[in-house]
C-alpha atoms as a PDB file:
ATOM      1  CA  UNK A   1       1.221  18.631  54.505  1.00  0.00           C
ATOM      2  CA  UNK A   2      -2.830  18.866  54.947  1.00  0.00           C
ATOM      3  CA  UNK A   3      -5.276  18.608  51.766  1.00  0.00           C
ATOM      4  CA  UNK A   4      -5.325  22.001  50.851  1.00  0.00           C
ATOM      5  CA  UNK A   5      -1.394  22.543  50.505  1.00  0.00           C
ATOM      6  CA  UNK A   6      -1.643  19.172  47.983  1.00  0.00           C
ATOM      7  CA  UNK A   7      -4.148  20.703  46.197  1.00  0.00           C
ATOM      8  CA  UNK A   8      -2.468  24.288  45.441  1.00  0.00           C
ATOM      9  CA  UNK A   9       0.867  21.994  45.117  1.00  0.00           C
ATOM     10  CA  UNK A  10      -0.981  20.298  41.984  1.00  0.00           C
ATOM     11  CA  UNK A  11      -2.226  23.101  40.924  1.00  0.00           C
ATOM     12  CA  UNK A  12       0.993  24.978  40.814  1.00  0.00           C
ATOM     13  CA  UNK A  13       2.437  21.951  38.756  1.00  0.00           C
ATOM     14  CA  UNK A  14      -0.421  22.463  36.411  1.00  0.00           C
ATOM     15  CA  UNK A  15       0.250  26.157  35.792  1.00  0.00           C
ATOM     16  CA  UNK A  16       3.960  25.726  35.574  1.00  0.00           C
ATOM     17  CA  UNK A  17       3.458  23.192  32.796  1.00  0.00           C
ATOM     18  CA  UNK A  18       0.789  24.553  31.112  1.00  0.00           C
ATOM     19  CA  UNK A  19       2.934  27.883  30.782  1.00  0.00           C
ATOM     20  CA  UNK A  20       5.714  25.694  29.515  1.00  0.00           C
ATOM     21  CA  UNK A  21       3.579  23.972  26.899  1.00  0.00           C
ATOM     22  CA  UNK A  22       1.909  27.239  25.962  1.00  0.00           C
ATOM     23  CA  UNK A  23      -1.137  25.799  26.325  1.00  0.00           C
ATOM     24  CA  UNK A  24      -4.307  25.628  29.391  1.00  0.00           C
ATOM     25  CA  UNK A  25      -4.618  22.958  31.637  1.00  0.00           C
ATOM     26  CA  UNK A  26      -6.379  20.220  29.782  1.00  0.00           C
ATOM     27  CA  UNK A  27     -10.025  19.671  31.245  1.00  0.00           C
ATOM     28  CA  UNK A  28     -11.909  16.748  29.510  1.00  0.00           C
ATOM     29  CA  UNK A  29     -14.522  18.543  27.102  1.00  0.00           C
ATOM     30  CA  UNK A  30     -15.712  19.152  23.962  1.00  0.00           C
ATOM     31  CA  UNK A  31     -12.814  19.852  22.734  1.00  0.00           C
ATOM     32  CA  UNK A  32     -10.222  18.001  20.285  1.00  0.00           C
ATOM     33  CA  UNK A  33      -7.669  15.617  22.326  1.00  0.00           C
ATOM     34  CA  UNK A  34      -4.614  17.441  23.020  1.00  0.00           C
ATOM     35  CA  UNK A  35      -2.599  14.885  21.040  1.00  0.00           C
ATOM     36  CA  UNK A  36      -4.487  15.552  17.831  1.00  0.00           C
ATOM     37  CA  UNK A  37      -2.863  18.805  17.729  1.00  0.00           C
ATOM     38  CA  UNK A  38       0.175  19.005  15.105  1.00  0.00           C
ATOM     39  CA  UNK A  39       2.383  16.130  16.440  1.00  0.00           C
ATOM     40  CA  UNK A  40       1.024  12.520  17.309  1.00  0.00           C
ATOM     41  CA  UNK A  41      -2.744  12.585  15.693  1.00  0.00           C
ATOM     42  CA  UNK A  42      -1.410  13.423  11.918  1.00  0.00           C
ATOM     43  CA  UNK A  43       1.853  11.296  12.096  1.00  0.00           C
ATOM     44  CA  UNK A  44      -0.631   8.348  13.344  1.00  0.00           C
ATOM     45  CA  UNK A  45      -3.050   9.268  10.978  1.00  0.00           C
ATOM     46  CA  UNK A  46      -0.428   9.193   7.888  1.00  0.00           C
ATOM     47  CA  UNK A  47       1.179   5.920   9.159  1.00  0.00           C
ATOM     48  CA  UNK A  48      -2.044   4.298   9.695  1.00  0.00           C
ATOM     49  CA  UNK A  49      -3.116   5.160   5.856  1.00  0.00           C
ATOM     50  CA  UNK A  50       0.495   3.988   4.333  1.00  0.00           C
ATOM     51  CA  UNK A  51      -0.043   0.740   6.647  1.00  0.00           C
ATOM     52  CA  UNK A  52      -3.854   0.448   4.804  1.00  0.00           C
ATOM     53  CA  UNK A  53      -2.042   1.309   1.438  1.00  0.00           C
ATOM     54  CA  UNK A  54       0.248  -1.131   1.604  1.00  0.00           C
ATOM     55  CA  UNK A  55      -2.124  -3.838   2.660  1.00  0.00           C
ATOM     56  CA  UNK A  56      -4.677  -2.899  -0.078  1.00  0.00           C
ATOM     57  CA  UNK A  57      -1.948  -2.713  -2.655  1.00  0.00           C
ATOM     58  CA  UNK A  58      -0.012  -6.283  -1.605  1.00  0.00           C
ATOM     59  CA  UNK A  59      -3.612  -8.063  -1.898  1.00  0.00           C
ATOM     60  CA  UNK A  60      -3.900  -6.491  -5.193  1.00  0.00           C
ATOM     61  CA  UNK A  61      -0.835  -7.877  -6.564  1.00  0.00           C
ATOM     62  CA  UNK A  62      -0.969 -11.193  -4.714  1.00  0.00           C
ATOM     63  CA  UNK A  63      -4.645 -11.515  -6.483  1.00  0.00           C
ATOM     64  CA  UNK A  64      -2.970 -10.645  -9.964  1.00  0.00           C
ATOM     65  CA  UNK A  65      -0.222 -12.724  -9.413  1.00  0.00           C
ATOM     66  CA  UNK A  66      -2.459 -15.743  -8.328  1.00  0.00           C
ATOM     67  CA  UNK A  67      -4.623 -14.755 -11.684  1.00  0.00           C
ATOM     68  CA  UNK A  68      -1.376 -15.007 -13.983  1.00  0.00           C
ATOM     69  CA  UNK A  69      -0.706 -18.576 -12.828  1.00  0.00           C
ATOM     70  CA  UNK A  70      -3.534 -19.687 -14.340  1.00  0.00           C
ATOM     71  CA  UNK A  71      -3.058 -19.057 -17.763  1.00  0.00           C
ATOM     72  CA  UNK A  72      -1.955 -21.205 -19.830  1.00  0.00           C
ATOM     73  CA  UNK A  73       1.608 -19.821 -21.807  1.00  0.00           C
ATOM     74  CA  UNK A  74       1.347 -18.009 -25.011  1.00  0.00           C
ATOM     75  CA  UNK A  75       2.260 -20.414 -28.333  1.00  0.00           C
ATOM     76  CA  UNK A  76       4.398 -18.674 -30.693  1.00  0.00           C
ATOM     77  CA  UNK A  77       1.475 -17.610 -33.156  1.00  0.00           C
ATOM     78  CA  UNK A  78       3.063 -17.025 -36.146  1.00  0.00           C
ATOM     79  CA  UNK A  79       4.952 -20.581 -35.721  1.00  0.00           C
ATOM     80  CA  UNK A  80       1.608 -22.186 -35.408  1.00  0.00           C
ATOM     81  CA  UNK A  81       0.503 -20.248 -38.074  1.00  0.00           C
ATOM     82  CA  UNK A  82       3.237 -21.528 -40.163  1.00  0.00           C
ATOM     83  CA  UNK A  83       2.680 -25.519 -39.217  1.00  0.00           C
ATOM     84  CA  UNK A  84      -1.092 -25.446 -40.356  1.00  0.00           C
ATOM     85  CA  UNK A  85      -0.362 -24.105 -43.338  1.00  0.00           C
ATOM     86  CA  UNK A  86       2.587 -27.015 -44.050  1.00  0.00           C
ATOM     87  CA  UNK A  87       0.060 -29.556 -42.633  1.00  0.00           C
ATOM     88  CA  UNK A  88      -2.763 -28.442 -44.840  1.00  0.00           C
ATOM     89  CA  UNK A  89      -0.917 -28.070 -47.614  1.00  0.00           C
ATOM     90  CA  UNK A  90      -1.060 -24.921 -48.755  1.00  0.00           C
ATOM     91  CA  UNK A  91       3.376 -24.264 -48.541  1.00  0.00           C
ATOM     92  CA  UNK A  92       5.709 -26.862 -49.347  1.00  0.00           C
ATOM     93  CA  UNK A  93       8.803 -28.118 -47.221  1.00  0.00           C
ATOM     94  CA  UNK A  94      10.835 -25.581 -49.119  1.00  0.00           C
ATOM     95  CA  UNK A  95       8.822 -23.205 -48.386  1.00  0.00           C
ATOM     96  CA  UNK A  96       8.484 -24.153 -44.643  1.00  0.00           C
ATOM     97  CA  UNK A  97      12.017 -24.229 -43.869  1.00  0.00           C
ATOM     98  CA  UNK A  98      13.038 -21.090 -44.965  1.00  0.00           C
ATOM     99  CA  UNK A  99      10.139 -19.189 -42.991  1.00  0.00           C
ATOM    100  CA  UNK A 100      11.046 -21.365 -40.039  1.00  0.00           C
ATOM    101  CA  UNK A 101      14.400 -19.605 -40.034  1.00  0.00           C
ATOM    102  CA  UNK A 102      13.204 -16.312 -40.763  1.00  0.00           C
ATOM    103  CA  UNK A 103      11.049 -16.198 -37.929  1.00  0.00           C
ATOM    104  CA  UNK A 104      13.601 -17.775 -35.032  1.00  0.00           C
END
């Protein structure tokens, strides 16, 4: 085989599978990529936002975690509430006991 039958070899290939693709032969251009057509640019594009999404969202709940450690635990107000007013005077032993129980 000389140069010339490779070359119409190739090109036959090229026709054959650009009729089976439906498409022309791809020449480098100024057109889009052939991949960016409806299969492997969109799924790449959607799996490359869920990857960012998931990044984005697992640093935002690691930060709010790391935030929560750092408070101190809530007191039972209404039980602190209740112990200044016995220390200060203002209810009487009585008076504490029975709220005590009320409120566990």
């Amino acid at each position: 085989m000389n140069a010339i039958e490779v070359a119409l070899e190739l090109r036959q290939d090229d026709l054959f599978l650009s009729l089976l693709t439906l498409q022309g032969p791809y020449e480098w251009g100024w057109r889009m990529h052939p991949m960016w057509g409806w299969g492997w640019g969109i799924g790449m594009t959607a799996m490359m936002l869920l990857f960012w999404g998931v990044v984005i969202l697992a640093g935002v709940a690691g930060v709010r975690w790391f935030i929560g450690q750092s408070k101190p635990p809530r007191a039972d107000s209404a039980m602190e509430i209740l112990r200044e007013r016995f220390a200060s005077g203002e209810i009487d032993k009585d008076e504490f006991e029975t709220k005590k129980r009320e409120l566990s």
